[in-house]
N, C-alpha and C. Protein backbone atom coordinates (compact mmCIF):
# COMPACT_ATOMS: atom_id res chain seq x y z
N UNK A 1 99.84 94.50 6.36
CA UNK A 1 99.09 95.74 6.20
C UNK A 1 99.07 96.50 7.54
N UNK A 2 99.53 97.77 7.55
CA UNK A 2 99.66 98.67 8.97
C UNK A 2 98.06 98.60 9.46
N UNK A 3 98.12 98.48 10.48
CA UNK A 3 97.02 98.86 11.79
C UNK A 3 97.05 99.63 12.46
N UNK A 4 96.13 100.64 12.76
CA UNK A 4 95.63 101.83 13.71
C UNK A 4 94.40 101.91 14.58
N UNK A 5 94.96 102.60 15.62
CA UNK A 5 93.69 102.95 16.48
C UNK A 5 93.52 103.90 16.62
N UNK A 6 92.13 104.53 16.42
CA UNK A 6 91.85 106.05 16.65
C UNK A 6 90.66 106.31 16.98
N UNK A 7 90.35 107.70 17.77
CA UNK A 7 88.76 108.09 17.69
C UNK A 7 88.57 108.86 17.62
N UNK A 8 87.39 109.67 17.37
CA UNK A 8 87.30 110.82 16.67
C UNK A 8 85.77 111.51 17.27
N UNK A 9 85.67 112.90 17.02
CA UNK A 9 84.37 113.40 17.47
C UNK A 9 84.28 113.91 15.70
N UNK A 10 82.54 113.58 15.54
CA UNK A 10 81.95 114.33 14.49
C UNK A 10 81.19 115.17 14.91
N UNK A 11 81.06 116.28 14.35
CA UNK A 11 80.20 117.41 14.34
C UNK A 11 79.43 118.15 13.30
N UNK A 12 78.66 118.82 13.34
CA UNK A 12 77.88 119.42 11.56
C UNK A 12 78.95 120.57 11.29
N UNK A 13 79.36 121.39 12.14
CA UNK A 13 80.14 122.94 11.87
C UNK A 13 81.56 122.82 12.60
N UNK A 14 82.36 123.49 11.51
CA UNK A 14 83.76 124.01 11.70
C UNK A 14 83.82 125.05 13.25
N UNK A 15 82.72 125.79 13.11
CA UNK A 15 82.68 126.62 14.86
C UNK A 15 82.73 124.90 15.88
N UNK A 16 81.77 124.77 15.58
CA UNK A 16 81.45 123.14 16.93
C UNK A 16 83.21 122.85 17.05
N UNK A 17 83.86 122.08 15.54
CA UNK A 17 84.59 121.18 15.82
C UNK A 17 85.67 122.65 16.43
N UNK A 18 85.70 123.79 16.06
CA UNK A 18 87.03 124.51 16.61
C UNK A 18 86.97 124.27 18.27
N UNK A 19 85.58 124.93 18.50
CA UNK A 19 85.02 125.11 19.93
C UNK A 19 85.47 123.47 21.12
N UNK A 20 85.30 122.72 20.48
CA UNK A 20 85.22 121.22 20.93
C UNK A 20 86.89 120.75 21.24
N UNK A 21 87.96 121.47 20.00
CA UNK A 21 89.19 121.92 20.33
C UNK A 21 89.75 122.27 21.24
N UNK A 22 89.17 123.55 21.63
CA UNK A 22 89.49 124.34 22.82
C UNK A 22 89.19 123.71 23.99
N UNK A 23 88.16 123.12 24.22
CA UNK A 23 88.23 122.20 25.37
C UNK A 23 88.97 121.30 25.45
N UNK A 24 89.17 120.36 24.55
CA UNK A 24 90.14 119.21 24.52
C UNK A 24 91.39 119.74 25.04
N UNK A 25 92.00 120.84 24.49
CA UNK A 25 93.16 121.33 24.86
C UNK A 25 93.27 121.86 26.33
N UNK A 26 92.05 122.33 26.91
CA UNK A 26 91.81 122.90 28.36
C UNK A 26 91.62 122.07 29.09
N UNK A 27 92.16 120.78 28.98
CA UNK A 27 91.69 119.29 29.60
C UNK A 27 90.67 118.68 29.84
N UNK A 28 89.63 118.79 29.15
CA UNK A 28 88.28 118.36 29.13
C UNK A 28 88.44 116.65 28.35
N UNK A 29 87.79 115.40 28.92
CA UNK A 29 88.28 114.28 28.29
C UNK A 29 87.25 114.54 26.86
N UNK A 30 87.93 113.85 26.25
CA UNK A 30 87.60 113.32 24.64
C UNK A 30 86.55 112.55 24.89
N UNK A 31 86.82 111.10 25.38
CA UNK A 31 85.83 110.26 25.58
C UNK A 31 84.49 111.13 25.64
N UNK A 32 84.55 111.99 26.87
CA UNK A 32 82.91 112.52 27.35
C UNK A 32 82.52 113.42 26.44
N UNK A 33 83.13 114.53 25.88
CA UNK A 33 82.86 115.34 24.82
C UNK A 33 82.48 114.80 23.58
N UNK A 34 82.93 113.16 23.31
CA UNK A 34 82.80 112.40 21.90
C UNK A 34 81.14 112.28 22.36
N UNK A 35 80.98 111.39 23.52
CA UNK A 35 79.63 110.83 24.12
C UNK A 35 78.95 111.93 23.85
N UNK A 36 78.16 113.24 24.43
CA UNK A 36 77.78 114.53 24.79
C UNK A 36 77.87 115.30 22.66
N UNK A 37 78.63 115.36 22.12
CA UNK A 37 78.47 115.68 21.16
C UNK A 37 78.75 115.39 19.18
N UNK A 38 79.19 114.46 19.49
CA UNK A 38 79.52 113.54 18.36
C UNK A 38 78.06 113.52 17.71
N UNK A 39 77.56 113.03 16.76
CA UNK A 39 76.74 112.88 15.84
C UNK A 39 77.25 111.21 14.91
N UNK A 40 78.37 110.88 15.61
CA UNK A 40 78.66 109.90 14.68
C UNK A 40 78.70 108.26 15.73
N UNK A 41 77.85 107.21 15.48
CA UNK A 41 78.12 106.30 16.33
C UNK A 41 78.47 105.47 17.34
N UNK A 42 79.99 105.95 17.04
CA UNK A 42 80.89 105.98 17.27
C UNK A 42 80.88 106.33 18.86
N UNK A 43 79.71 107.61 19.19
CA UNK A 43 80.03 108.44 20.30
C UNK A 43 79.37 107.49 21.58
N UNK A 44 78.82 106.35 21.08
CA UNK A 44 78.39 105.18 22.09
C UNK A 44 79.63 104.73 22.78
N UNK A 45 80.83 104.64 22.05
CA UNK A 45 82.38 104.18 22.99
C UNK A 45 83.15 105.46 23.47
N UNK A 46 82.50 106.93 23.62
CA UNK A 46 83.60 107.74 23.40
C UNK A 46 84.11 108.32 22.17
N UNK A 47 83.45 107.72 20.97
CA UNK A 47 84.35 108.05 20.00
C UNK A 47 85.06 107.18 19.44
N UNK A 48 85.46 105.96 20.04
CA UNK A 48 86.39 105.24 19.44
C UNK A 48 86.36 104.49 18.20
N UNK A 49 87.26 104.52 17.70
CA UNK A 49 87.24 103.83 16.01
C UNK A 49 87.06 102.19 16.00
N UNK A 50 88.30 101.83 17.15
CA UNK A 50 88.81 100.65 17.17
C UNK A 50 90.20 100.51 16.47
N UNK A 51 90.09 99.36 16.05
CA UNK A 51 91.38 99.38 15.05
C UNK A 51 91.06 99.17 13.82
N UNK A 52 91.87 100.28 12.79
CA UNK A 52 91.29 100.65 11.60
C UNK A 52 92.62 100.19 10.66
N UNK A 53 92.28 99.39 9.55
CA UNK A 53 93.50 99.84 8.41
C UNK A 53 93.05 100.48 7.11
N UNK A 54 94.21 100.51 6.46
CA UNK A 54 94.27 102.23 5.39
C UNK A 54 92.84 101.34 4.12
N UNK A 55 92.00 103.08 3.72
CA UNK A 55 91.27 102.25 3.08
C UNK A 55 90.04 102.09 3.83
N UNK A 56 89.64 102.01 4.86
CA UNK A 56 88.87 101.48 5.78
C UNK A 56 87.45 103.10 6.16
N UNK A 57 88.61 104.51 6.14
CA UNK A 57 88.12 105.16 6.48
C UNK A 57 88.09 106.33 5.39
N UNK A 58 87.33 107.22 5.12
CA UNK A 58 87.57 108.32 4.14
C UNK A 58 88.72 108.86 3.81
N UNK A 59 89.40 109.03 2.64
CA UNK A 59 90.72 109.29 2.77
C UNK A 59 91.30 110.69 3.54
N UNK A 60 90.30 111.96 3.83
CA UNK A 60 91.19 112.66 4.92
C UNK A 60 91.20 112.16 6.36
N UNK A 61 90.61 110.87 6.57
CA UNK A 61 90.45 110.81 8.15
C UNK A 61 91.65 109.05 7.80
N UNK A 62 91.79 108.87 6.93
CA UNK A 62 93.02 107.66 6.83
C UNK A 62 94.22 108.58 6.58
N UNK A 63 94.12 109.75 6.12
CA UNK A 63 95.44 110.62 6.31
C UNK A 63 96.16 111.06 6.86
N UNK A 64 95.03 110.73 8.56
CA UNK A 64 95.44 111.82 10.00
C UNK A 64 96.00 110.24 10.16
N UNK A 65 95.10 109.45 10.51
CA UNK A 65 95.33 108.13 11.09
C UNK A 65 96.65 107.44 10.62
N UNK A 66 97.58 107.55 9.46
CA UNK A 66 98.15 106.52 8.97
C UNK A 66 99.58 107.75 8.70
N UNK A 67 99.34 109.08 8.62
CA UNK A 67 100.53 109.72 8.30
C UNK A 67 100.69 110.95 9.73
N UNK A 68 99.86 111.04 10.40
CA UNK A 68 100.11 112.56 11.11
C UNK A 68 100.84 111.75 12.55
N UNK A 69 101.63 112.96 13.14
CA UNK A 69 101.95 112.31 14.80
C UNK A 69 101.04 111.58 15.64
N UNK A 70 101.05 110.99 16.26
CA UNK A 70 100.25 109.95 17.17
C UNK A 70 99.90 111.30 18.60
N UNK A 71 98.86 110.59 19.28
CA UNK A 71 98.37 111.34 20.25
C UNK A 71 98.22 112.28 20.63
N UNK A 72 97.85 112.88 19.22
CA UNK A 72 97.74 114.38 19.05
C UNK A 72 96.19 114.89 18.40
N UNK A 73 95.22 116.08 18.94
CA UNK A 73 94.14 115.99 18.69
C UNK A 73 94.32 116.77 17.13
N UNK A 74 94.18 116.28 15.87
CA UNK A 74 93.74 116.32 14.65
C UNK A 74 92.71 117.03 14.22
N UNK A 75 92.55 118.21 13.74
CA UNK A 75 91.38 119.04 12.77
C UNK A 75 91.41 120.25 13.92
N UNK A 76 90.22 120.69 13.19
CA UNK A 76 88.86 120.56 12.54
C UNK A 76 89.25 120.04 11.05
N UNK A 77 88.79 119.04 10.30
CA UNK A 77 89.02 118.22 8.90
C UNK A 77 87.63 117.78 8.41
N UNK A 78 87.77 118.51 7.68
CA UNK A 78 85.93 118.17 6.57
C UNK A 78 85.94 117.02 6.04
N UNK A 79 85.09 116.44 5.80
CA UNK A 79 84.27 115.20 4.83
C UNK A 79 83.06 115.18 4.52
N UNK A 80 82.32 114.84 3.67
CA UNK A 80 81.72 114.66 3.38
C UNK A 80 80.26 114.58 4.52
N UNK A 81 81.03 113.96 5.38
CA UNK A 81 79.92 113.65 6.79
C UNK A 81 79.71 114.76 7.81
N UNK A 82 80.53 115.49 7.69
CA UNK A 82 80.92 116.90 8.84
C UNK A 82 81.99 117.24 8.82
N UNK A 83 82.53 117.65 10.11
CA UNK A 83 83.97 118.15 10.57
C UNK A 83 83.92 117.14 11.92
N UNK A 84 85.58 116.85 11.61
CA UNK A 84 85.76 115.83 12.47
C UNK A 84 87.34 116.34 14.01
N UNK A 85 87.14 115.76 14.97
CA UNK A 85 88.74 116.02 15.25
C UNK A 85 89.01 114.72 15.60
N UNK A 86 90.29 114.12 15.33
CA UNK A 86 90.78 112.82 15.50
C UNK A 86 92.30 112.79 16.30
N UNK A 87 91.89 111.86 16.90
CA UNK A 87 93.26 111.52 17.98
C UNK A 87 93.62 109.77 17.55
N UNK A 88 94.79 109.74 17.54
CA UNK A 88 95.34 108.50 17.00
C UNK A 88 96.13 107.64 18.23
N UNK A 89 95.80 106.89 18.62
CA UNK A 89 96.72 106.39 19.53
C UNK A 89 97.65 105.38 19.38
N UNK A 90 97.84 104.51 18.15
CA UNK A 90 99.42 103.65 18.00
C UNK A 90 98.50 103.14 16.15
N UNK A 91 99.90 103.02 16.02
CA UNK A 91 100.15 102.74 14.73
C UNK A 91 100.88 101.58 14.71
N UNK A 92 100.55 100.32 14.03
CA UNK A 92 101.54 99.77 13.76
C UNK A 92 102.12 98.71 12.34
């Protein structure tokens, strides 16, 4: 069964997760932005998932994780829980 690692920032609004984008891309780390504004657990490691397999996670956030390019920041992507952006770092 494939294995992944990923982490992700949650947020309540599509503005947050765009806005949260734009920094990521302006070199602002993930880690500290996950810590500082996440809403999801998670934001105690940065954000980090750990290692996840398919199934494990809501199916649009096992969609980024298991089919999209690797190390690339992912969304703004809705669920049920918020808007998320996700970065994947190895697949295997």
């Amino acid at each position: 069964m494939p294995i992944a690692m990923a982490r992700h920032i949650l947020v309540k609004t599509e503005a947050e997760a765009a806005q949260l984008k734009k920094r990521l891309a302006a070199g602002e780390a993930f880690d500290v932005l996950a810590k500082k504004h996440s809403t999801c657990p998670s934001k105690k490691r940065g954000g980090d998932l750990g290692e996840v397999r398919p199934g494990q996670m809501v199916r649009a956030i096992d969609q980024i994780i298991f089919k999209k390019p690797l190390k690339v920041v992912h969304g703004p992507v809705k669920t049920q829980f918020g808007w998320h952006l996700v970065q994947v770092f190895y697949r295997d």
